[in-house]
N, C-alpha and C. Protein backbone atom coordinates (compact mmCIF):
# COMPACT_ATOMS: atom_id res chain seq x y z
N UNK A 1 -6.01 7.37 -14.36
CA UNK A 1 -5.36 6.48 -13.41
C UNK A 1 -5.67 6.99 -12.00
N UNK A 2 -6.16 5.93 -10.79
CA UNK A 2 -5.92 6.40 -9.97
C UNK A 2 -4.83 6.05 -8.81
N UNK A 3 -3.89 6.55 -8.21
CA UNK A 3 -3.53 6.08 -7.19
C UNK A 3 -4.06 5.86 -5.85
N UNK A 4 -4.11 4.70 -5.06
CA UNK A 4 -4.21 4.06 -3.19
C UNK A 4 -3.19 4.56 -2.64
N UNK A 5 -3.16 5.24 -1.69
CA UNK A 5 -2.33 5.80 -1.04
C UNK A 5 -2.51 5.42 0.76
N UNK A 6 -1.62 4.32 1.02
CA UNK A 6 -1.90 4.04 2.40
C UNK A 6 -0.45 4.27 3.14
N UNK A 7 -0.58 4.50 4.92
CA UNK A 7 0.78 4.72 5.67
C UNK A 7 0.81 3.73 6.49
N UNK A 8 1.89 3.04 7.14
CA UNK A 8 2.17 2.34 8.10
C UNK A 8 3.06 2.51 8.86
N UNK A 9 3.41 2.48 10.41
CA UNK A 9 4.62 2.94 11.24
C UNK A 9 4.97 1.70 11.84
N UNK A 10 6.49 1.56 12.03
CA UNK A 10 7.03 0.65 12.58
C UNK A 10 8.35 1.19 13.61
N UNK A 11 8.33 0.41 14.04
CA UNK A 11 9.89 0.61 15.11
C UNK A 11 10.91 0.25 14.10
N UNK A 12 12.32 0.74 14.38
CA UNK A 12 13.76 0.91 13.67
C UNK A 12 13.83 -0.74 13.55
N UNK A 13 13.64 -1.38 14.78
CA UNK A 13 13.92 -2.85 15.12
C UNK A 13 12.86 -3.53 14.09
N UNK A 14 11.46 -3.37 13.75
CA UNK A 14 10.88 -3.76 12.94
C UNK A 14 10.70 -3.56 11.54
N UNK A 15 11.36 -2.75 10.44
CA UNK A 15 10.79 -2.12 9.69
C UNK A 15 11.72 -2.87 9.02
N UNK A 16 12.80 -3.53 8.84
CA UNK A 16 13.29 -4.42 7.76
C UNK A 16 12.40 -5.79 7.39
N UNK A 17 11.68 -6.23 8.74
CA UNK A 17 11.20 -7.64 8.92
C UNK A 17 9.31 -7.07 7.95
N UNK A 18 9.41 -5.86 8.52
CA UNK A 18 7.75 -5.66 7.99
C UNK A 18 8.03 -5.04 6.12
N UNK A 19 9.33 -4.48 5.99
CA UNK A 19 9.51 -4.72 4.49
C UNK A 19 9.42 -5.85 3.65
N UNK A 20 10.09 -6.82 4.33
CA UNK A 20 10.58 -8.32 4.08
C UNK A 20 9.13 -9.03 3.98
N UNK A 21 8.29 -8.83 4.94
CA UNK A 21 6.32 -9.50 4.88
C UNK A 21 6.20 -8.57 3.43
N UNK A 22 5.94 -7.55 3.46
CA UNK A 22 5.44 -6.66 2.69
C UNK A 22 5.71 -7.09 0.99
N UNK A 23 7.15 -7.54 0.75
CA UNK A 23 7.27 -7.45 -0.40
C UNK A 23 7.47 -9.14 -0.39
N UNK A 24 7.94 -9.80 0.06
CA UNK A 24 7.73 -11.42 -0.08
C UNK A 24 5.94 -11.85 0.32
N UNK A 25 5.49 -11.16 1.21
CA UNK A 25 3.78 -12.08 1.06
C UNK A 25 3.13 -11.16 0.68
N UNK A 26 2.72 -9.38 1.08
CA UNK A 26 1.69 -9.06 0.81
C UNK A 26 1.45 -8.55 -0.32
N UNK A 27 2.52 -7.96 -1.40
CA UNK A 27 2.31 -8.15 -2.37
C UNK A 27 2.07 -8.97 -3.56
N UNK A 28 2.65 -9.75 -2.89
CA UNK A 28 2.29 -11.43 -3.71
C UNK A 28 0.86 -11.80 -4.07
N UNK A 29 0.27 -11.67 -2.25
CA UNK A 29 -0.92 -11.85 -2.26
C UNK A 29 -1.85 -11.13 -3.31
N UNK A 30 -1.53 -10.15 -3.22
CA UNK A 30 -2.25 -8.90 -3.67
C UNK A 30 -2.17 -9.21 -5.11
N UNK A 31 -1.28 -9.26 -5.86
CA UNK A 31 -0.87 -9.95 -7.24
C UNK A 31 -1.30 -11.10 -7.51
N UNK A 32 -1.03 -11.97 -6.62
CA UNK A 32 -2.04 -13.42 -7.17
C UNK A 32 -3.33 -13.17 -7.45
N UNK A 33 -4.31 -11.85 -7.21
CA UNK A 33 -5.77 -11.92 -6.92
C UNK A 33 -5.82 -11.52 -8.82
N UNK A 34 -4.98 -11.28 -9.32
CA UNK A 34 -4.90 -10.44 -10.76
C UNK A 34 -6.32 -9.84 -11.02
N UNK A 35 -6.58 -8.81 -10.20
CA UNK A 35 -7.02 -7.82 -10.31
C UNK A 35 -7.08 -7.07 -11.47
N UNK A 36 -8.57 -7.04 -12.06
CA UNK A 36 -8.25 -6.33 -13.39
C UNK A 36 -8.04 -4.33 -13.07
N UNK A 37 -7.06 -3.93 -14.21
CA UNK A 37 -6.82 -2.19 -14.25
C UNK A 37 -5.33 -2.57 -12.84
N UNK A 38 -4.92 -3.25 -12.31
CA UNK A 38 -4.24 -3.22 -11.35
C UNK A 38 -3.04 -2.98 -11.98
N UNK A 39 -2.61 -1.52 -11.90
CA UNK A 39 -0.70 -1.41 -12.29
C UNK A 39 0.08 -1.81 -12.09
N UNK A 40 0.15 -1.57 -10.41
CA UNK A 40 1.57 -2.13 -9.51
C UNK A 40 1.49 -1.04 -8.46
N UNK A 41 2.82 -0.92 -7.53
CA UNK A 41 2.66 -0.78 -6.26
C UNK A 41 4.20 -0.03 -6.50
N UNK A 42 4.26 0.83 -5.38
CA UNK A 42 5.41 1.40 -5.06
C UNK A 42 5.73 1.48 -3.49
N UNK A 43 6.67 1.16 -2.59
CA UNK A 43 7.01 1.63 -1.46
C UNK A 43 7.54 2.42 -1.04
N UNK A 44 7.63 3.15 -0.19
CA UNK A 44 8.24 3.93 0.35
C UNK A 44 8.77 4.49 1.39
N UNK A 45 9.68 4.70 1.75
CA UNK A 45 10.05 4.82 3.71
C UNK A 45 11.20 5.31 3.92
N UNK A 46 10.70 6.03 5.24
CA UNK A 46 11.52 7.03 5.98
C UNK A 46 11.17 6.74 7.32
N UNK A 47 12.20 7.50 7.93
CA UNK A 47 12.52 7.04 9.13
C UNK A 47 12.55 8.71 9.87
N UNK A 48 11.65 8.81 10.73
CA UNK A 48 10.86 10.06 11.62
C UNK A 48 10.68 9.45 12.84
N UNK A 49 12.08 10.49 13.49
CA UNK A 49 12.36 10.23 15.27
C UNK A 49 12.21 8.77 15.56
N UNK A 50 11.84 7.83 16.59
CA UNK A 50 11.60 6.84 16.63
C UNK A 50 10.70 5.63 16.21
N UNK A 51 10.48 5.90 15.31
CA UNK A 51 9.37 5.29 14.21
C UNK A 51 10.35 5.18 12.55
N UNK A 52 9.55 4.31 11.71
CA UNK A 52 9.60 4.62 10.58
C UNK A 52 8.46 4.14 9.71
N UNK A 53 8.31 5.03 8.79
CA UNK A 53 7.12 5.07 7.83
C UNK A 53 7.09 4.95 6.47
N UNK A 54 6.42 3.77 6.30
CA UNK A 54 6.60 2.45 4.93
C UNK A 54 5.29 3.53 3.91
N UNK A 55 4.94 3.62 3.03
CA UNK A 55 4.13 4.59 2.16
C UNK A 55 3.63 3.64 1.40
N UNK A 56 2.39 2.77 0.89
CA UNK A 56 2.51 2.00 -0.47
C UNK A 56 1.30 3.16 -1.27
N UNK A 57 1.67 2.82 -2.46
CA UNK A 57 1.21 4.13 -3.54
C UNK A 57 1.14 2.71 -4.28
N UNK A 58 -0.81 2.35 -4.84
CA UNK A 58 -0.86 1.29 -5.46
C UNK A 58 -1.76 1.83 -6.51
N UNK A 59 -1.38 1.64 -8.08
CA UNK A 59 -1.98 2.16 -9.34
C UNK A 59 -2.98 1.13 -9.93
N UNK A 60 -4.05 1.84 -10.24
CA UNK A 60 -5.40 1.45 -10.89
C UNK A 60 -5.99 2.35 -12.03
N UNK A 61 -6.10 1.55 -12.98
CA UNK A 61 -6.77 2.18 -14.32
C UNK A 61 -7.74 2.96 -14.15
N UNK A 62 -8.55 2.66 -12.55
CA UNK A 62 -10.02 3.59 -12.64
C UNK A 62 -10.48 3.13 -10.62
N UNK A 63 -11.01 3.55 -10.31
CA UNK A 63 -12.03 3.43 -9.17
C UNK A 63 -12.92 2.19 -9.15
N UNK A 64 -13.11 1.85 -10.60
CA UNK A 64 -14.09 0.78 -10.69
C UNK A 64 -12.96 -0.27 -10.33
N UNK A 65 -11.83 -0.39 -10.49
CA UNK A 65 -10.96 -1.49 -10.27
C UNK A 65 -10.14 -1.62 -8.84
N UNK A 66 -10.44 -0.37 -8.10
CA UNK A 66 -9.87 -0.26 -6.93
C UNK A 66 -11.59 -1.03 -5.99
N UNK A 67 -12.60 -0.85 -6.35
CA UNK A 67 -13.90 -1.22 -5.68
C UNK A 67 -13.81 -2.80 -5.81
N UNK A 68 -13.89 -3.25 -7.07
CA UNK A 68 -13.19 -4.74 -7.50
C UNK A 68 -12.12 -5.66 -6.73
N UNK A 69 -11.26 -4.77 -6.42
CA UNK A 69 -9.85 -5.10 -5.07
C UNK A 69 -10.91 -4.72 -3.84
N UNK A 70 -11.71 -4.27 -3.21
CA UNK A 70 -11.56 -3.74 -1.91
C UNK A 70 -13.35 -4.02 -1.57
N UNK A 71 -14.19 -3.96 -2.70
CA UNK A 71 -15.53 -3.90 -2.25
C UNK A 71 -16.22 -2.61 -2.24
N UNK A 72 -17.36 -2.42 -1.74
CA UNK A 72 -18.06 -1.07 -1.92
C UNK A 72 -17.39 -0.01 -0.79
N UNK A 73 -16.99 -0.78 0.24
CA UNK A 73 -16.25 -0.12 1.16
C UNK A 73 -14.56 0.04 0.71
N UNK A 74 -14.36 0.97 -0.08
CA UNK A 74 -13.31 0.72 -0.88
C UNK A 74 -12.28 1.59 -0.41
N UNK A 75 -12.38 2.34 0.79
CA UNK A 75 -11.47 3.23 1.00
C UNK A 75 -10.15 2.30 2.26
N UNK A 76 -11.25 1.64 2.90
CA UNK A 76 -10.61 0.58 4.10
C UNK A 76 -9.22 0.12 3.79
N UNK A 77 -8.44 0.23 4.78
CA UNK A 77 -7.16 -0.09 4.47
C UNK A 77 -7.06 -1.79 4.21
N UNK A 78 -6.01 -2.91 3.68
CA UNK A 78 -5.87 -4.25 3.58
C UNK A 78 -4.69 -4.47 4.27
N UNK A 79 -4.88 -4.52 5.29
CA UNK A 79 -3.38 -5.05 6.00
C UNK A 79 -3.77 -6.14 7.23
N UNK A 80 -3.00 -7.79 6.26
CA UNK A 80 -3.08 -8.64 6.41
C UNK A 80 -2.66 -9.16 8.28
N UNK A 81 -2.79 -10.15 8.57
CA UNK A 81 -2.47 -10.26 9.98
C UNK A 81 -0.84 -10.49 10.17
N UNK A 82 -0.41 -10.91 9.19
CA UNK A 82 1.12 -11.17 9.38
C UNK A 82 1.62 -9.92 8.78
N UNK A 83 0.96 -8.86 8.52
CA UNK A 83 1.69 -7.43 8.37
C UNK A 83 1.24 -6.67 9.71
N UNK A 84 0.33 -6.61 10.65
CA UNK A 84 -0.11 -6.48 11.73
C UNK A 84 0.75 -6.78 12.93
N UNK A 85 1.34 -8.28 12.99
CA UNK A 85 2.29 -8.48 13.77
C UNK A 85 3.44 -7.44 13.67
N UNK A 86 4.00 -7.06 12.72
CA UNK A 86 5.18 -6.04 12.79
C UNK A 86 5.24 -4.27 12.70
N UNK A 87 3.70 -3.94 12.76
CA UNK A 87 3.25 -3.04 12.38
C UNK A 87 2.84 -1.97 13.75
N UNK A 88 3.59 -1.18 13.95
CA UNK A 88 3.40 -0.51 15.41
C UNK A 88 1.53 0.44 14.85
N UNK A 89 1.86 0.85 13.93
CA UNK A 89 0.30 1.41 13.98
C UNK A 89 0.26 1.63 11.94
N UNK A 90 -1.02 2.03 12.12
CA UNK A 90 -1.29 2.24 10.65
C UNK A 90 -2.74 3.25 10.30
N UNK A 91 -2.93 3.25 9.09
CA UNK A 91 -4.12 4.09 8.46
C UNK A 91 -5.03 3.33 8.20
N UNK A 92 -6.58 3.67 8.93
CA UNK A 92 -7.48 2.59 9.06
C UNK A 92 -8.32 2.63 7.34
N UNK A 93 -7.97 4.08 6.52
CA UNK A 93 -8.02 3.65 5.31
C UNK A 93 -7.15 4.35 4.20
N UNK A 94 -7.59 4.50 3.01
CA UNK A 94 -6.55 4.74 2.30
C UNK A 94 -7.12 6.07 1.53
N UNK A 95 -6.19 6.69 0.99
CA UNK A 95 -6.14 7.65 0.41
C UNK A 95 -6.44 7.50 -1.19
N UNK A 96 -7.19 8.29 -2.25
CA UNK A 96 -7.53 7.79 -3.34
C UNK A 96 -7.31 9.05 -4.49
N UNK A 97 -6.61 9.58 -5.33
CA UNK A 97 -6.09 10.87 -5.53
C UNK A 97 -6.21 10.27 -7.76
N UNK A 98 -6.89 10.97 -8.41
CA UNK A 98 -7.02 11.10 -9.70
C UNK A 98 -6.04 11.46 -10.39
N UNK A 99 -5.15 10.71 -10.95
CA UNK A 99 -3.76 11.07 -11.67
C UNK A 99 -4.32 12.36 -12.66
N UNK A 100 -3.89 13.83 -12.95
CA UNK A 100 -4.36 14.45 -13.28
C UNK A 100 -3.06 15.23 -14.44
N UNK A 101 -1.67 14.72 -14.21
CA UNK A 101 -0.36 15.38 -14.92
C UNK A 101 0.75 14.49 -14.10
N UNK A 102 1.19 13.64 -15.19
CA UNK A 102 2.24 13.11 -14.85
C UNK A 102 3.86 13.40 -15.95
N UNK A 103 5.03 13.54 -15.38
CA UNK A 103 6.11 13.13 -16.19
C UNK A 103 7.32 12.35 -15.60
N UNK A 104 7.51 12.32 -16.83
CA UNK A 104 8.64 10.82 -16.23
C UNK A 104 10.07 11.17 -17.43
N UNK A 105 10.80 11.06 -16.29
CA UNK A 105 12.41 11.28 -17.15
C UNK A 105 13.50 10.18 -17.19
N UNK A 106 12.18 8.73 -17.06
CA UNK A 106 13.53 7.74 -17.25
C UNK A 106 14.49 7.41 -16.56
């Protein structure tokens, strides 16, 4: 498995409205494409001094299915224009890490 590992920063004032895009359109989007090996997605966020920082951690069966989502240029971040509007800054690509030991306690 591999995990996408991308960051995004927002202002205190923005980061409910750029959750709210995030999980009503851009995951949607992202899910309508039914992407084959595509797991699912996790968010994540914290809030550091005047900013806060949204995390998505998105699971793929393999590399070949993350290239399939993204193209040969597969590291490039996907952040749509209506996630842009609320988005004080971001990671121009993404992070790509080989699931190597996982556990899970339910």
């Amino acid at each position: 498995m591999i995990k996408r590992i991308w960051h995004g920063w927002t202002t205190p004032e923005n980061a409910d409205a750029y959750f709210r895009v995030l999980t009503s359109e851009v995951i949607p989007g992202i899910e309508a494409k039914a992407i084959p090996g595509y797991l699912g997605i996790e968010v994540l966020r914290r809030e550091v001094e005047d900013e806060v920082e949204l995390v998505t951690i998105m699971s793929f069966q393999s590399l070949d299915n993350i290239i399939a989502f993204q193209g040969p240029d597969y590291e490039r971040c996907y952040v749509p224009d209506v996630a842009k509007k609320v988005l004080k800054r971001w990671d121009l690509t993404s992070q790509h890490y080989e699931v190597k030991h996982a556990r899970s306690y339910g």
